[in-house]
C-alpha atoms as a PDB file:
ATOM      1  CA  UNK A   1      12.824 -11.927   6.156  1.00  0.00           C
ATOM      2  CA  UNK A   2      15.212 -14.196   7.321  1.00  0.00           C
ATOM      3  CA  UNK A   3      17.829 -11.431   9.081  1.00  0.00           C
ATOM      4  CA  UNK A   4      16.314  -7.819   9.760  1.00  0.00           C
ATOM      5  CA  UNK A   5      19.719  -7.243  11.392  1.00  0.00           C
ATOM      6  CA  UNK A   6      21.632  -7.526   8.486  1.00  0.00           C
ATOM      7  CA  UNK A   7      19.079  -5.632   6.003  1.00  0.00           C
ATOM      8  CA  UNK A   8      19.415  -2.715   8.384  1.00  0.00           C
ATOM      9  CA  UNK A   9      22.742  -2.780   8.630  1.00  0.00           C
ATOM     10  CA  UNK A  10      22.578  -2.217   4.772  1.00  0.00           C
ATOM     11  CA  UNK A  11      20.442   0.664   4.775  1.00  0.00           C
ATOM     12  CA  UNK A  12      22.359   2.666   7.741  1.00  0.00           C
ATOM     13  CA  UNK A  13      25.070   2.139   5.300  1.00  0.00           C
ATOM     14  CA  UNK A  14      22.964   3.549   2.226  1.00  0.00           C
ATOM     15  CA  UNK A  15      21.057   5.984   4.010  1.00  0.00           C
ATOM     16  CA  UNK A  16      23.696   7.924   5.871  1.00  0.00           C
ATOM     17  CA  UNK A  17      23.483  11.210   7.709  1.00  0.00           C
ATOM     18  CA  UNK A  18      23.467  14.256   6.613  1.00  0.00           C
ATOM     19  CA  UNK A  19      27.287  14.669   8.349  1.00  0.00           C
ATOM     20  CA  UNK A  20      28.020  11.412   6.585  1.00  0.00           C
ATOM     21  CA  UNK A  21      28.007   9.479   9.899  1.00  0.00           C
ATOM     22  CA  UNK A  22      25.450   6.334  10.108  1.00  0.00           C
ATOM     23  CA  UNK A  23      22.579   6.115  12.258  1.00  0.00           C
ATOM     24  CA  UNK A  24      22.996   5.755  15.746  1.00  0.00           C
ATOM     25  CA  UNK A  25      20.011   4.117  17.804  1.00  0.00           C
ATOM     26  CA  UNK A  26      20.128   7.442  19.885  1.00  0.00           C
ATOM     27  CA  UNK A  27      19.847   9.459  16.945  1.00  0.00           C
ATOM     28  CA  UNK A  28      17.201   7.151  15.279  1.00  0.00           C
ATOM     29  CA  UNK A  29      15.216   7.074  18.723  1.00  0.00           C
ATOM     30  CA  UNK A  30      15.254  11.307  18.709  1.00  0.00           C
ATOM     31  CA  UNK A  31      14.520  11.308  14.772  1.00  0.00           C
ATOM     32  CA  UNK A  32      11.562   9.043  15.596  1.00  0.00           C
ATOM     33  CA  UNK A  33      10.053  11.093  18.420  1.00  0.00           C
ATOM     34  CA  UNK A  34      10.137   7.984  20.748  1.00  0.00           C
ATOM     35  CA  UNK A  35       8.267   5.591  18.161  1.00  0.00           C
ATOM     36  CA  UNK A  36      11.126   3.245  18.213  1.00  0.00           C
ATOM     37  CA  UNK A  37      13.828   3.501  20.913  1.00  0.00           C
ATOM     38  CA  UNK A  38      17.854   3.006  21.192  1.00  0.00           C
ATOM     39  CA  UNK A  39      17.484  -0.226  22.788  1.00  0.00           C
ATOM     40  CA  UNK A  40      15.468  -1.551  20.383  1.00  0.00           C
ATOM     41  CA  UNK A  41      17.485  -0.640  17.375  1.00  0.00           C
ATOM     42  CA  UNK A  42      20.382  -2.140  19.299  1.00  0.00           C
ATOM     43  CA  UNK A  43      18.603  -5.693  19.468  1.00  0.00           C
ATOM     44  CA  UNK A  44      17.310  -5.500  15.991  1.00  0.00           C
ATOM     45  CA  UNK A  45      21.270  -4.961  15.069  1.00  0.00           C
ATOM     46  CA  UNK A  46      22.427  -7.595  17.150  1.00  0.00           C
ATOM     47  CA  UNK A  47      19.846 -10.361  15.150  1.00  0.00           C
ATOM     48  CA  UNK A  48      17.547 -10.339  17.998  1.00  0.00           C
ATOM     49  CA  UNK A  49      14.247  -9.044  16.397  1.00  0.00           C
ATOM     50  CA  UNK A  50      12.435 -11.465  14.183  1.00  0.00           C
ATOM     51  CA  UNK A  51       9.505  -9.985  13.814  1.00  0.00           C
ATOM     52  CA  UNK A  52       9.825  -5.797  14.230  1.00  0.00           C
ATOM     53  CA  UNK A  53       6.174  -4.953  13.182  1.00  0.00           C
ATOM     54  CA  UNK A  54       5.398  -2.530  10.677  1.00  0.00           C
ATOM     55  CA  UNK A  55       5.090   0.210  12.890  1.00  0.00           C
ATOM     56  CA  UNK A  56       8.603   0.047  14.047  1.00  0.00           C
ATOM     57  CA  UNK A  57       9.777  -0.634  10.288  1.00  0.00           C
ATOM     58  CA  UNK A  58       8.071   2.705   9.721  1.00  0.00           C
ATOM     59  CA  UNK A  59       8.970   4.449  12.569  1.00  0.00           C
ATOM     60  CA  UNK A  60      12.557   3.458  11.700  1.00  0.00           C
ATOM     61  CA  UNK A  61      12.539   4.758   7.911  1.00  0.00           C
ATOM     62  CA  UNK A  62      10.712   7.602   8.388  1.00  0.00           C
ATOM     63  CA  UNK A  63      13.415   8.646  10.815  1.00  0.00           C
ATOM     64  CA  UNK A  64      16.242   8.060   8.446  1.00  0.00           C
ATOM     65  CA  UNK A  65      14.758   9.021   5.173  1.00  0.00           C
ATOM     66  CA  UNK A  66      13.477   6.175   3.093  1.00  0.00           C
ATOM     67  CA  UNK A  67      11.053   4.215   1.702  1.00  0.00           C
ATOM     68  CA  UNK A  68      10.161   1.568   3.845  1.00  0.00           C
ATOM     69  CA  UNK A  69       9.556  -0.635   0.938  1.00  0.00           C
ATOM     70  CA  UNK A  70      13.596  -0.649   0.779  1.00  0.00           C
ATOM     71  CA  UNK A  71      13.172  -3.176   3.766  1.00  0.00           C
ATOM     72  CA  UNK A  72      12.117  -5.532   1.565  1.00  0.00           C
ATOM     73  CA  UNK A  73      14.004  -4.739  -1.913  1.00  0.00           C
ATOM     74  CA  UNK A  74      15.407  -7.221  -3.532  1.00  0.00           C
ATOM     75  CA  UNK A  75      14.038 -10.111  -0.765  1.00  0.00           C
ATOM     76  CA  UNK A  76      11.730 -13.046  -1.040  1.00  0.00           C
ATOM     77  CA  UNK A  77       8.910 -13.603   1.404  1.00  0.00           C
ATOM     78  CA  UNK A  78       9.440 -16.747   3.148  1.00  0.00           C
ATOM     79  CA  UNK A  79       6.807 -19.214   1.605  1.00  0.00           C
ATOM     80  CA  UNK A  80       7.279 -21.559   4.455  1.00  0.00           C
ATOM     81  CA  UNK A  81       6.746 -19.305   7.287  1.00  0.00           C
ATOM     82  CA  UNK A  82       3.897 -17.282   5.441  1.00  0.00           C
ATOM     83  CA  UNK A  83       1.791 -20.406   3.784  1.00  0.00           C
ATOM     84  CA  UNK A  84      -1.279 -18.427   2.986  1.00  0.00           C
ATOM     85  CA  UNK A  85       0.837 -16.869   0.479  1.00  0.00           C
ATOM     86  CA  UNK A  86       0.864 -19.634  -1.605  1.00  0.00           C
ATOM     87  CA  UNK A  87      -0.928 -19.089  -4.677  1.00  0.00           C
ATOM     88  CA  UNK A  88      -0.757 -15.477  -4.460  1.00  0.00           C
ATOM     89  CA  UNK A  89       1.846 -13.191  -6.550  1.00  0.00           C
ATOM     90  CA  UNK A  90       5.059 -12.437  -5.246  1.00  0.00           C
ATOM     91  CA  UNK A  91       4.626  -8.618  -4.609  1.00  0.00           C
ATOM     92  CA  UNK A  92       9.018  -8.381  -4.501  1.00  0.00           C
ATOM     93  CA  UNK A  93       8.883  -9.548  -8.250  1.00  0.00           C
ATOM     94  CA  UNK A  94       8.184  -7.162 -10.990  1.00  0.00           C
ATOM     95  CA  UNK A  95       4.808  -8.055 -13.021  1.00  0.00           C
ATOM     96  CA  UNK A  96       5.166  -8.494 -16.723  1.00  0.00           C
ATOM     97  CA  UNK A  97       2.977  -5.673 -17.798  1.00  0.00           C
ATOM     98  CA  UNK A  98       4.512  -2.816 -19.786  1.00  0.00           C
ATOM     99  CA  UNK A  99       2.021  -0.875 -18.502  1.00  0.00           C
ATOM    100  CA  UNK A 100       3.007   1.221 -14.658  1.00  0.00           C
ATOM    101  CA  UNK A 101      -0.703   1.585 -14.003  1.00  0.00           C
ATOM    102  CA  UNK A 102      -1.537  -1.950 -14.050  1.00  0.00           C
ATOM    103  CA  UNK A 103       1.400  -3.398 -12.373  1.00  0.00           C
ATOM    104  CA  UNK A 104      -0.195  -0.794  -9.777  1.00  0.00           C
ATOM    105  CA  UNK A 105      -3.616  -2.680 -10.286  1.00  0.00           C
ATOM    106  CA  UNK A 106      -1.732  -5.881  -9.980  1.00  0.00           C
ATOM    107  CA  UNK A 107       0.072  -4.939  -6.490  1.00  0.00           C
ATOM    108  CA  UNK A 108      -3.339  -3.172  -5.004  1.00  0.00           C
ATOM    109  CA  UNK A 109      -5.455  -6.266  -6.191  1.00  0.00           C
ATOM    110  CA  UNK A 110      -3.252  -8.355  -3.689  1.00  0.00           C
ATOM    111  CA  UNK A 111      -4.102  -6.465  -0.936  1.00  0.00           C
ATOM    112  CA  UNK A 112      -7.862  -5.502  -2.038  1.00  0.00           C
ATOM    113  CA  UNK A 113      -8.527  -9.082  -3.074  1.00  0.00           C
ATOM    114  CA  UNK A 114      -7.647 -10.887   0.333  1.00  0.00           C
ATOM    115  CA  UNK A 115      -7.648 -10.580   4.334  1.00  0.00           C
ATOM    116  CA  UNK A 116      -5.706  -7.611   4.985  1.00  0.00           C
ATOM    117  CA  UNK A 117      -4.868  -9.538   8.668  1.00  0.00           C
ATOM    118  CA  UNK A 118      -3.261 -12.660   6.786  1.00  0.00           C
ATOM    119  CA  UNK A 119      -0.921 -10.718   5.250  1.00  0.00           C
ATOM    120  CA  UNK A 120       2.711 -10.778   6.601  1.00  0.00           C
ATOM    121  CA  UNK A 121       4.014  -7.163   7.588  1.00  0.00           C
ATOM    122  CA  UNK A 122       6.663  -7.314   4.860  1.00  0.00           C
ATOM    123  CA  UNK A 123       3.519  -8.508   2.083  1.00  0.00           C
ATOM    124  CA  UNK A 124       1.653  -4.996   2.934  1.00  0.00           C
ATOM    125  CA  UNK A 125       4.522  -3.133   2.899  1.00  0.00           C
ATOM    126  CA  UNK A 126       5.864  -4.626  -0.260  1.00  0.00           C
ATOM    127  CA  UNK A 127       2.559  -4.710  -1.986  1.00  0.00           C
ATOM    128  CA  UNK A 128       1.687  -0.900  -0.488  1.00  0.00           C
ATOM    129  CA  UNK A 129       5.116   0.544  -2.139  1.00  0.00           C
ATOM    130  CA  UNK A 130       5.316  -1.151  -5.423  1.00  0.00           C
ATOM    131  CA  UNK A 131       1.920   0.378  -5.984  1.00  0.00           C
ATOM    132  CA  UNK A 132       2.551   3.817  -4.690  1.00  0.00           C
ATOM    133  CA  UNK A 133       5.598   3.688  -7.206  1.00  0.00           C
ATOM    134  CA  UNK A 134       4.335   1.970 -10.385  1.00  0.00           C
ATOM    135  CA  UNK A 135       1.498   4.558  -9.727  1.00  0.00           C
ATOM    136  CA  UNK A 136       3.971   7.667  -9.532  1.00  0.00           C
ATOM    137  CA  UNK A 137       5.905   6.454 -12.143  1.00  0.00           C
ATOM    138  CA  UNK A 138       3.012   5.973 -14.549  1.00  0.00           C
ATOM    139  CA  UNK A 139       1.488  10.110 -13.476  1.00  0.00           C
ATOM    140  CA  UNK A 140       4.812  11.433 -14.731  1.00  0.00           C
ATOM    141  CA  UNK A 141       5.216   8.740 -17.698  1.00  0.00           C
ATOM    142  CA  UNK A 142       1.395  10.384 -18.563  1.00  0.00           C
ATOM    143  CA  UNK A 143       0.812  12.805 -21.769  1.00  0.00           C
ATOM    144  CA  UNK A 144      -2.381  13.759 -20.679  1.00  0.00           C
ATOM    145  CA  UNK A 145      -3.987  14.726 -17.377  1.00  0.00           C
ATOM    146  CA  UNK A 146      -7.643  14.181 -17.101  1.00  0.00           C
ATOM    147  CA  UNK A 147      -9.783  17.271 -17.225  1.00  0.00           C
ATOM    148  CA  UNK A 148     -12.654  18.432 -14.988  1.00  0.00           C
ATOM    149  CA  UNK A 149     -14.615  18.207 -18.229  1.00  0.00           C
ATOM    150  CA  UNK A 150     -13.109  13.950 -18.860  1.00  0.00           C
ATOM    151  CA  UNK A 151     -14.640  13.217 -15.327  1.00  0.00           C
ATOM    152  CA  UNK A 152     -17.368  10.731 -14.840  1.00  0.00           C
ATOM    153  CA  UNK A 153     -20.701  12.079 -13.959  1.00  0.00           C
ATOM    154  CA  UNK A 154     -22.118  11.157 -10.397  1.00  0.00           C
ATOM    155  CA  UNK A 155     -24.898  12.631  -8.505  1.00  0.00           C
ATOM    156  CA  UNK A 156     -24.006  13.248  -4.678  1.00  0.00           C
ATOM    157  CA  UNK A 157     -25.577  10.267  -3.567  1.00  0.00           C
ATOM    158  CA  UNK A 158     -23.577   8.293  -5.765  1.00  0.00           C
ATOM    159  CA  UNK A 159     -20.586   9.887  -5.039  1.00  0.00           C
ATOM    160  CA  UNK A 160     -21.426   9.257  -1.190  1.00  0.00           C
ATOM    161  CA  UNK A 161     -21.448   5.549  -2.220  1.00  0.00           C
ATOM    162  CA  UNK A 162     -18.460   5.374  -3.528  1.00  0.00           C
ATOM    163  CA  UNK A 163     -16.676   7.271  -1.048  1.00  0.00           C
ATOM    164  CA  UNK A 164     -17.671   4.363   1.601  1.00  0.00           C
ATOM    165  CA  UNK A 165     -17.088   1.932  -0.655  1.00  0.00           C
ATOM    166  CA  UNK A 166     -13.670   3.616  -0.989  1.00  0.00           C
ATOM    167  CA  UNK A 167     -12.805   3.027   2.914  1.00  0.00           C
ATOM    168  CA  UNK A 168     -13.271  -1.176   2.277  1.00  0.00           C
ATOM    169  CA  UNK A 169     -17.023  -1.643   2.759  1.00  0.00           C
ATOM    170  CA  UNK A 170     -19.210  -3.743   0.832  1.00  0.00           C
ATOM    171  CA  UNK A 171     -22.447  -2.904  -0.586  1.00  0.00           C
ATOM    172  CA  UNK A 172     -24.304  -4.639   2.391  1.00  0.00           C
ATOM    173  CA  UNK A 173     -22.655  -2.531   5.197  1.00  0.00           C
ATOM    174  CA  UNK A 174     -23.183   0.909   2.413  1.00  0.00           C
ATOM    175  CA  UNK A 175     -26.835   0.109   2.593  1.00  0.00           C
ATOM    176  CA  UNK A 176     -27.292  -0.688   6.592  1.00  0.00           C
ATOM    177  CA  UNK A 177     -25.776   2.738   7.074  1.00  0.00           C
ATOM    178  CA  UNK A 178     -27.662   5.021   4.540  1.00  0.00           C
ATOM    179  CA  UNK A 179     -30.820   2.970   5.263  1.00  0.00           C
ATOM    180  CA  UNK A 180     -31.133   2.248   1.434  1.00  0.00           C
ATOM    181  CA  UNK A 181     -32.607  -0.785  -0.212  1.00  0.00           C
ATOM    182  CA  UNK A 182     -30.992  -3.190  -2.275  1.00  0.00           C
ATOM    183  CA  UNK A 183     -32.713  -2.817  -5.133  1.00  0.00           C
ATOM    184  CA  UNK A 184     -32.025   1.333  -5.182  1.00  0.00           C
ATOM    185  CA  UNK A 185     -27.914   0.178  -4.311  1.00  0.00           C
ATOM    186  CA  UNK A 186     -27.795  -2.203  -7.033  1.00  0.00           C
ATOM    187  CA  UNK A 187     -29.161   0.928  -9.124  1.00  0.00           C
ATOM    188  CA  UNK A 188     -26.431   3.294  -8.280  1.00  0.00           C
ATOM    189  CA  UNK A 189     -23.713   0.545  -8.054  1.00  0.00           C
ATOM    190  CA  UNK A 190     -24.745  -0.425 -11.891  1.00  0.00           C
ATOM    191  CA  UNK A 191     -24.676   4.027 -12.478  1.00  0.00           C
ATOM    192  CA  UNK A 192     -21.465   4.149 -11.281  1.00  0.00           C
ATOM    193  CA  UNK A 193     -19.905   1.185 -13.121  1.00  0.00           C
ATOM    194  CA  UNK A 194     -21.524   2.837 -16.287  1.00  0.00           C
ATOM    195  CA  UNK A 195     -20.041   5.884 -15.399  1.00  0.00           C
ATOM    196  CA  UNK A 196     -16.569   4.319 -15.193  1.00  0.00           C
ATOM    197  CA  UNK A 197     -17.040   1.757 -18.132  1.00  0.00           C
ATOM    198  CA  UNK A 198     -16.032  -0.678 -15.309  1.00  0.00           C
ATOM    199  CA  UNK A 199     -17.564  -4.521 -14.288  1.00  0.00           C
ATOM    200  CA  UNK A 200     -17.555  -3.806 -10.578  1.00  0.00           C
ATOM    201  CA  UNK A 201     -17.834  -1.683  -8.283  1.00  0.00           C
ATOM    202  CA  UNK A 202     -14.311  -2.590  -6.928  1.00  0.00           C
ATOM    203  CA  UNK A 203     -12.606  -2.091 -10.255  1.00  0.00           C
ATOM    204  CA  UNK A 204     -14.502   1.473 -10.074  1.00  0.00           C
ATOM    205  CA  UNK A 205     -13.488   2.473  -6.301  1.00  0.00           C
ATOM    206  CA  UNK A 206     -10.088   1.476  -8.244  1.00  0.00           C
ATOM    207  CA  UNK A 207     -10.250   3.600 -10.909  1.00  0.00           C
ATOM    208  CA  UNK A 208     -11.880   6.410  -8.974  1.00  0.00           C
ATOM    209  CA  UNK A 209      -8.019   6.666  -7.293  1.00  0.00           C
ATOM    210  CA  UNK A 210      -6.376   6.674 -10.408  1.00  0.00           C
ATOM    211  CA  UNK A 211      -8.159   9.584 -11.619  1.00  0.00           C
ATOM    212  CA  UNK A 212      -7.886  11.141  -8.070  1.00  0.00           C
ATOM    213  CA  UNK A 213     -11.546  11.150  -7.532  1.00  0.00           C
ATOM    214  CA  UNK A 214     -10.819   8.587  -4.233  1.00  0.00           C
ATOM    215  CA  UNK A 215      -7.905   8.938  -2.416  1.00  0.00           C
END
């Protein structure tokens, strides 16, 4: 983003307090529990911060009340200044899917997809809260919730495999740490996908959330 001084500016204005006064950085800084401080929201006013981090973005809306993925509404990630983003979807712009749940899948497929450390800090948080909304918006769009009795069948070792596959590892690093052979993971992995009616076992850690099996 170009000028964090002037975006923030625009949400103090939005996001007001409850007295209908706008933030101050001494209120912020208190709100905040000394994540961010005064001084610090006074620079990033001023223009001075060009890169704030995303723990100080979500220090900062946490403190005031909103999603961080405001920061970034209605912006374009600089292609220039992030090249490795070239190539990849713009996670500001709104898929073309009538479907919620697979913009979702579209906006976590970015992150799952790539190296989480090439990503800019407006990328993650961009990508992070289109899918946390597309996904929210799609639960209450739903007619039907699944039932204990819709759930795919796993035995507990395969549901111990998933779960670590859940927290980013790979098959290679699941096996190292519950001293399994391939042959017996590529088993379970090819159980689970069957369970799930899925091609992968990334498109069934995905699907796992959906249904609120993972989370």
């Amino acid at each position: 983003m170009k000028d964090w001084g002037q975006r923030f500016e625009q949400l103090r204005d939005k996001h007001r307090r409850d007295d209908g006064s706008k933030w101050t950085g001494a209120a912020i800084e208190r709100a905040a529990k000394g994540e961010v401080n005064g001084r610090y929201i006074s620079e990033l006013r001023r223009g001075k911060i060009h890169d704030p981090g995303v723990n100080k973005l979500l220090a900062i809306s946490n403190a005031m009340g909103f999603h961080p993925g405001e920061w970034f509404e209605a912006q374009e990630v600089d292609r220039q200044a992030h090249p490795y983003t070239k190539g990849r979807i713009n996670p500001l712009q709104t898929p073309d899917s009538s479907s919620h749940t697979a913009a979702a899948e579209i906006f976590l497929d970015s992150l799952m997809d790539g190296d989480i450390s090439t990503f800019s800090p407006e990328e993650l948080l961009a990508c992070a809260a289109k899918a946390t909304s597309e996904l929210l918006y799609a639960a209450q769009q739903a007619p039907v919730v699944v039932g204990y009795s819709e759930l795919p069948y796993l035995t507990k070792r395969q549901q111990e495999i998933l779960e670590m596959l859940g927290t980013g590892l790979v098959p290679k690093q699941v096996c190292e740490q519950l001293c399994i052979a391939p042959k017996t993971m590529e088993s379970h992995l090819n159980a689970i996908n069957k369970a799930f009616s899925t091609h992968g076992y990334r498109d069934a850690v995905k699907k796992a959330r959906m249904m609120g099996i993972l989370v």
